[in-house]
Each structure stands twice: as C-alpha cells, then as structure tokens.
C-alpha atoms as a PDB file:
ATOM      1  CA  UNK A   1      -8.050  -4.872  11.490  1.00  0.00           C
ATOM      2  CA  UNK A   2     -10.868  -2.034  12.412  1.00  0.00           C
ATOM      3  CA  UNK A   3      -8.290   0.521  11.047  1.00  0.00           C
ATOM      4  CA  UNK A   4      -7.391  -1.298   7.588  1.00  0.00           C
ATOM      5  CA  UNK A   5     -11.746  -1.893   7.305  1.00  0.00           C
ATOM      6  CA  UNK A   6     -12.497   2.449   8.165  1.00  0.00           C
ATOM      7  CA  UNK A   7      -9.133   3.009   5.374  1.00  0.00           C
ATOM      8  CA  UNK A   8     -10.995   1.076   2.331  1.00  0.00           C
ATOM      9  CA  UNK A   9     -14.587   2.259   3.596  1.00  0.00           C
ATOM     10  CA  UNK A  10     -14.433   5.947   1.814  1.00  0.00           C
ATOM     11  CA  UNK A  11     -11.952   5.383  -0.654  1.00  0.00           C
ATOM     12  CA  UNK A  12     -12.404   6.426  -4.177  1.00  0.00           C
ATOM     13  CA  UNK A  13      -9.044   5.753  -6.235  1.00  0.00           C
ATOM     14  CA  UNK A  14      -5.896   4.397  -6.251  1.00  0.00           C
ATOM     15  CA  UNK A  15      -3.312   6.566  -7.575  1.00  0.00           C
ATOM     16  CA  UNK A  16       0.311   5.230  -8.800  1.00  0.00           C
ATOM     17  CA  UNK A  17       2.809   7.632  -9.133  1.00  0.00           C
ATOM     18  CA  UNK A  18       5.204   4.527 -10.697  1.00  0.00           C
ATOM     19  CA  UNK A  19       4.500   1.824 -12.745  1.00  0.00           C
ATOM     20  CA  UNK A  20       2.916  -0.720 -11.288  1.00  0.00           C
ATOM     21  CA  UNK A  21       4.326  -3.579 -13.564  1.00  0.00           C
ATOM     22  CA  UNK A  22       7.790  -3.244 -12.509  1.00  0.00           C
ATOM     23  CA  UNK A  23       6.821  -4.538  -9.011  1.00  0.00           C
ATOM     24  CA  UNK A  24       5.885  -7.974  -8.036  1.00  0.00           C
ATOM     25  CA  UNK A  25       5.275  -6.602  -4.643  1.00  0.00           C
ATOM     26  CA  UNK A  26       4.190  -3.223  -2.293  1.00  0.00           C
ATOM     27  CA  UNK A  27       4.198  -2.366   0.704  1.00  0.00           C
ATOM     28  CA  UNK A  28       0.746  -1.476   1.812  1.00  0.00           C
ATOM     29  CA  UNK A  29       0.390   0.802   5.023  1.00  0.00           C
ATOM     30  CA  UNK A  30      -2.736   2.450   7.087  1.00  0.00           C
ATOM     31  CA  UNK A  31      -1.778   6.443   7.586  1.00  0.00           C
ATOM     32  CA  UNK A  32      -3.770   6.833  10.681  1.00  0.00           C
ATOM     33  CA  UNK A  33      -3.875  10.814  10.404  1.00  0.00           C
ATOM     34  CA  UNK A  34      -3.384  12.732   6.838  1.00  0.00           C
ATOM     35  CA  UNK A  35      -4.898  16.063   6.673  1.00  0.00           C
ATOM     36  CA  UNK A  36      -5.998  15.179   3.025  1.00  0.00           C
ATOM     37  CA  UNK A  37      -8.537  13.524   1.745  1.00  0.00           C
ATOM     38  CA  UNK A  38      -7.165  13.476  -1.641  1.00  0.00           C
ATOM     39  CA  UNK A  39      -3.817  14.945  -2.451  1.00  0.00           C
ATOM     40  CA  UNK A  40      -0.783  12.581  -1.918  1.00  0.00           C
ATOM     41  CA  UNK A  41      -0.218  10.843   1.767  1.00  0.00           C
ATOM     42  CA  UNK A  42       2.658  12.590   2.767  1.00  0.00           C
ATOM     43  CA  UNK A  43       5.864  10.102   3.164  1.00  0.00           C
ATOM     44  CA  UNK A  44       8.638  10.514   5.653  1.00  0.00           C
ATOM     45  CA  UNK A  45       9.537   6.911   6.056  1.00  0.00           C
ATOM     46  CA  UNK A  46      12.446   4.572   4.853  1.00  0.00           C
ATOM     47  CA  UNK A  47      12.010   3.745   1.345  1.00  0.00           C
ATOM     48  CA  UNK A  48       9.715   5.740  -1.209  1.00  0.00           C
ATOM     49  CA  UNK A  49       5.901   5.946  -1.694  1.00  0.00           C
ATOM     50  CA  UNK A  50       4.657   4.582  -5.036  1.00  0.00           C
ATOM     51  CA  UNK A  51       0.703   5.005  -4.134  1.00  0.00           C
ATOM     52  CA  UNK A  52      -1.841   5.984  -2.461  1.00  0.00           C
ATOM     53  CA  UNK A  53      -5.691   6.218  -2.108  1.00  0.00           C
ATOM     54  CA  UNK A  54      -7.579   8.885  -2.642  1.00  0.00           C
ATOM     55  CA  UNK A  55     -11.287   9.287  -0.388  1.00  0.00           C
ATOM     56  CA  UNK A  56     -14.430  10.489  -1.653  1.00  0.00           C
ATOM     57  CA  UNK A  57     -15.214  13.867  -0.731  1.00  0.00           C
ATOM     58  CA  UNK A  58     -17.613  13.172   2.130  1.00  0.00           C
ATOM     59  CA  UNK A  59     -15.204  10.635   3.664  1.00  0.00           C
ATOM     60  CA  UNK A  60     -15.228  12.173   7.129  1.00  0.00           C
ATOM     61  CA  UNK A  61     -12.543  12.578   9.991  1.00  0.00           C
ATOM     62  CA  UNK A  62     -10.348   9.812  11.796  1.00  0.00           C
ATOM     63  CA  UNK A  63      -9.906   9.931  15.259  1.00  0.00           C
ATOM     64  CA  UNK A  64      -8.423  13.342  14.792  1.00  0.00           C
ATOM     65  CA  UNK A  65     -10.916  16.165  13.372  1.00  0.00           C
ATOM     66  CA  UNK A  66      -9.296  17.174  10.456  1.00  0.00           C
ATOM     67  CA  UNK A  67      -7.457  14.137   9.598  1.00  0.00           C
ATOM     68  CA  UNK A  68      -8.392  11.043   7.454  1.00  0.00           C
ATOM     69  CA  UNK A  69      -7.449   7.503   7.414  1.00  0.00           C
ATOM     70  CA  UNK A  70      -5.587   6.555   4.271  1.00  0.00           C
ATOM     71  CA  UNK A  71      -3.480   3.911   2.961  1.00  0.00           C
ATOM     72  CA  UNK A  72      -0.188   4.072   1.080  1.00  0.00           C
ATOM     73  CA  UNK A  73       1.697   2.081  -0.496  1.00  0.00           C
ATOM     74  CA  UNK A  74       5.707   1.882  -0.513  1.00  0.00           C
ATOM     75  CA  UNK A  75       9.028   0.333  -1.499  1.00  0.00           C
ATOM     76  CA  UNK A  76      12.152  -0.210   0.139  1.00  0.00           C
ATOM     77  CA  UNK A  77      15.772  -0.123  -1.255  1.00  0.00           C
ATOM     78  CA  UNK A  78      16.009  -3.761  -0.127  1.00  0.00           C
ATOM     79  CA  UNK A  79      13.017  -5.143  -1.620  1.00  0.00           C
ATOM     80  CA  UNK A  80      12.791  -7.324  -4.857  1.00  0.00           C
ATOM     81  CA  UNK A  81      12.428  -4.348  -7.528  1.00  0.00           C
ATOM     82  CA  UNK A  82      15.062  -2.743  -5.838  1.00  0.00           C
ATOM     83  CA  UNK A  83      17.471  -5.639  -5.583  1.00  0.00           C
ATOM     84  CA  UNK A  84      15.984  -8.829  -7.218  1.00  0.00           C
ATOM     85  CA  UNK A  85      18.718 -10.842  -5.838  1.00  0.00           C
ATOM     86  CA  UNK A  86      18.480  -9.682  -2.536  1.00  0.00           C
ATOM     87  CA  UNK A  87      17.110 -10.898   0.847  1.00  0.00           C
ATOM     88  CA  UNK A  88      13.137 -11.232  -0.738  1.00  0.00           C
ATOM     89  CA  UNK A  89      14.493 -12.812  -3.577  1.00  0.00           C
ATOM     90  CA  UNK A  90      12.180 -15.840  -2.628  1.00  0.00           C
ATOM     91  CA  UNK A  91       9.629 -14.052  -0.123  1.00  0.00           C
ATOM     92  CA  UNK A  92       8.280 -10.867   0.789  1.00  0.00           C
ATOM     93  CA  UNK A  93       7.977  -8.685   3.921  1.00  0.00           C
ATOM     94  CA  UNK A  94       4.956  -8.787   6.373  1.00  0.00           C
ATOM     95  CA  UNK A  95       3.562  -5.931   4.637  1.00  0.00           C
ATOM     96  CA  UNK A  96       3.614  -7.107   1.171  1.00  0.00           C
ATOM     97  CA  UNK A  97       0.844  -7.301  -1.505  1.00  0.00           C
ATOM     98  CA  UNK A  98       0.571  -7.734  -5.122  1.00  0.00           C
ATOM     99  CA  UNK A  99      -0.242  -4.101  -6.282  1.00  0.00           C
ATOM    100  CA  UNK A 100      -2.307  -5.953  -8.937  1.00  0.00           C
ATOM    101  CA  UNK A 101      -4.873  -7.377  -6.703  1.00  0.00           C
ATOM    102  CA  UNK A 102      -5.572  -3.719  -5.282  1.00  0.00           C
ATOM    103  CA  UNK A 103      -8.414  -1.219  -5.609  1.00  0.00           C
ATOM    104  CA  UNK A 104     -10.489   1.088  -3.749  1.00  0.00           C
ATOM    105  CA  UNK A 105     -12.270  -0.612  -1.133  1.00  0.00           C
ATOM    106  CA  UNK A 106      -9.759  -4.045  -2.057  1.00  0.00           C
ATOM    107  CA  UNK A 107      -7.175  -4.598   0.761  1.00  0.00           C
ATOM    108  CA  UNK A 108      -4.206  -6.012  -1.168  1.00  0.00           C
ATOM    109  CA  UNK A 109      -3.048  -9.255  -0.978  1.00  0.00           C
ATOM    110  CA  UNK A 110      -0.198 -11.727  -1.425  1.00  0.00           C
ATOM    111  CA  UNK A 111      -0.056 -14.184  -4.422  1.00  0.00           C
ATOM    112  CA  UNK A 112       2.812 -16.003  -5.863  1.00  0.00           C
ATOM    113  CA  UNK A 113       4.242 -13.141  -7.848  1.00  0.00           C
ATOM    114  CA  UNK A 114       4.082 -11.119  -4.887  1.00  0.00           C
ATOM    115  CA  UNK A 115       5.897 -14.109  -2.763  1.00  0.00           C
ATOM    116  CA  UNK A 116       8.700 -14.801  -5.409  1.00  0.00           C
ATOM    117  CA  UNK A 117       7.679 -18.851  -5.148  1.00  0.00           C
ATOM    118  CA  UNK A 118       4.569 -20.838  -4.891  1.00  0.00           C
ATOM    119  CA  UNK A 119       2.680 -19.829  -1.743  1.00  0.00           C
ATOM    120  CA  UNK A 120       2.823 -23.571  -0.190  1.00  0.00           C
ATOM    121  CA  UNK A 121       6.600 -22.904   0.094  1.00  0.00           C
ATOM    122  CA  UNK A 122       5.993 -20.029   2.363  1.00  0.00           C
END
C-alpha cells in the first residue's frame, strides 16, 4: 500500500485516451519505474491502456533515479466492455475500479457499476 500512497502523492491529472463512459470498470495498476513524468506510461501488457496519470513537474524519482511512480489504468479483452456477457458479467477482477470515482491523488474504487451487482452480493 506504500507504493499505491507515493503514486497519488505527486500526481497532477488523469488523462483518458478512451471514453470513460463506455466502461463500468478499469483496471488500475502502480508502474513502479516510467522514465516520464508526464507523457503516456508506456504499456506492454495483456490488454490495452485507457489512462494514465500525469505528475507535477517537481514529482521526484522512485526508487530508480530517473524513473517515477505512476499509475495506469487498463482493459482486458475479457472484461465487461469487452465482452458484457462474459466471465465479469456479474463481478470484476481484483484490480477493478470505477474510472468514475478516480482523480489525481483519488485511488479508484469499486462500486456497484463497477461490480456488475449490488456489492453485498460480492
């Protein structure tokens, strides 16, 4: 949890590069070591980024001179805007938040859009 508190501590935006409204749920992930402070987090993983933060200018170095702590946020091609009738038809992944409830400085969370049900069925 110290990493996800040092990613919201600098940030200054949230960019989307898709429409937020066509997803009841993200993924939201910590990039331990981007060389950026404000140009997109570079994605290599399964699935496709749809946002990321953008730091301040001052926001200093990670663990690695040089290299900043900054979430993203991400899809899959099994999750519920991908497939609504597939496996998270009625839940959501570990990861999950409503993009809705983020901002800079605002770790994400889960509400019943983002589950697919009422929360006290999870």
């Amino acid at each position: 949890m110290q990493e996800h508190l040092k990613a919201l501590e600098h940030e200054k935006e949230i960019v989307w590069t898709e429409d937020i409204e066509k997803f009841d749920y993200v993924r939201q992930s910590v990039a331990q070591s981007v060389k950026t402070r404000q140009r997109p987090v570079p994605w290599s993983g399964n699935g496709r980024r749809v946002g990321y933060a953008v730091l301040r200018g001052n926001a200093p170095s990670g663990a690695v001179p040089g290299h900043f702590v900054r979430r993203v946020f991400w899809v899959k091609e099994h999750d519920r805007s991908e497939q609504p009738k597939g496996m998270y038809r009625r839940s959501a992944p570990a990861e999950a938040v409503d993009p809705r409830t983020v901002a800079p400085g605002v770790w994400g969370e889960v509400t019943e859009r983002a589950w697919g049900a009422p929360l006290n069925e999870a």
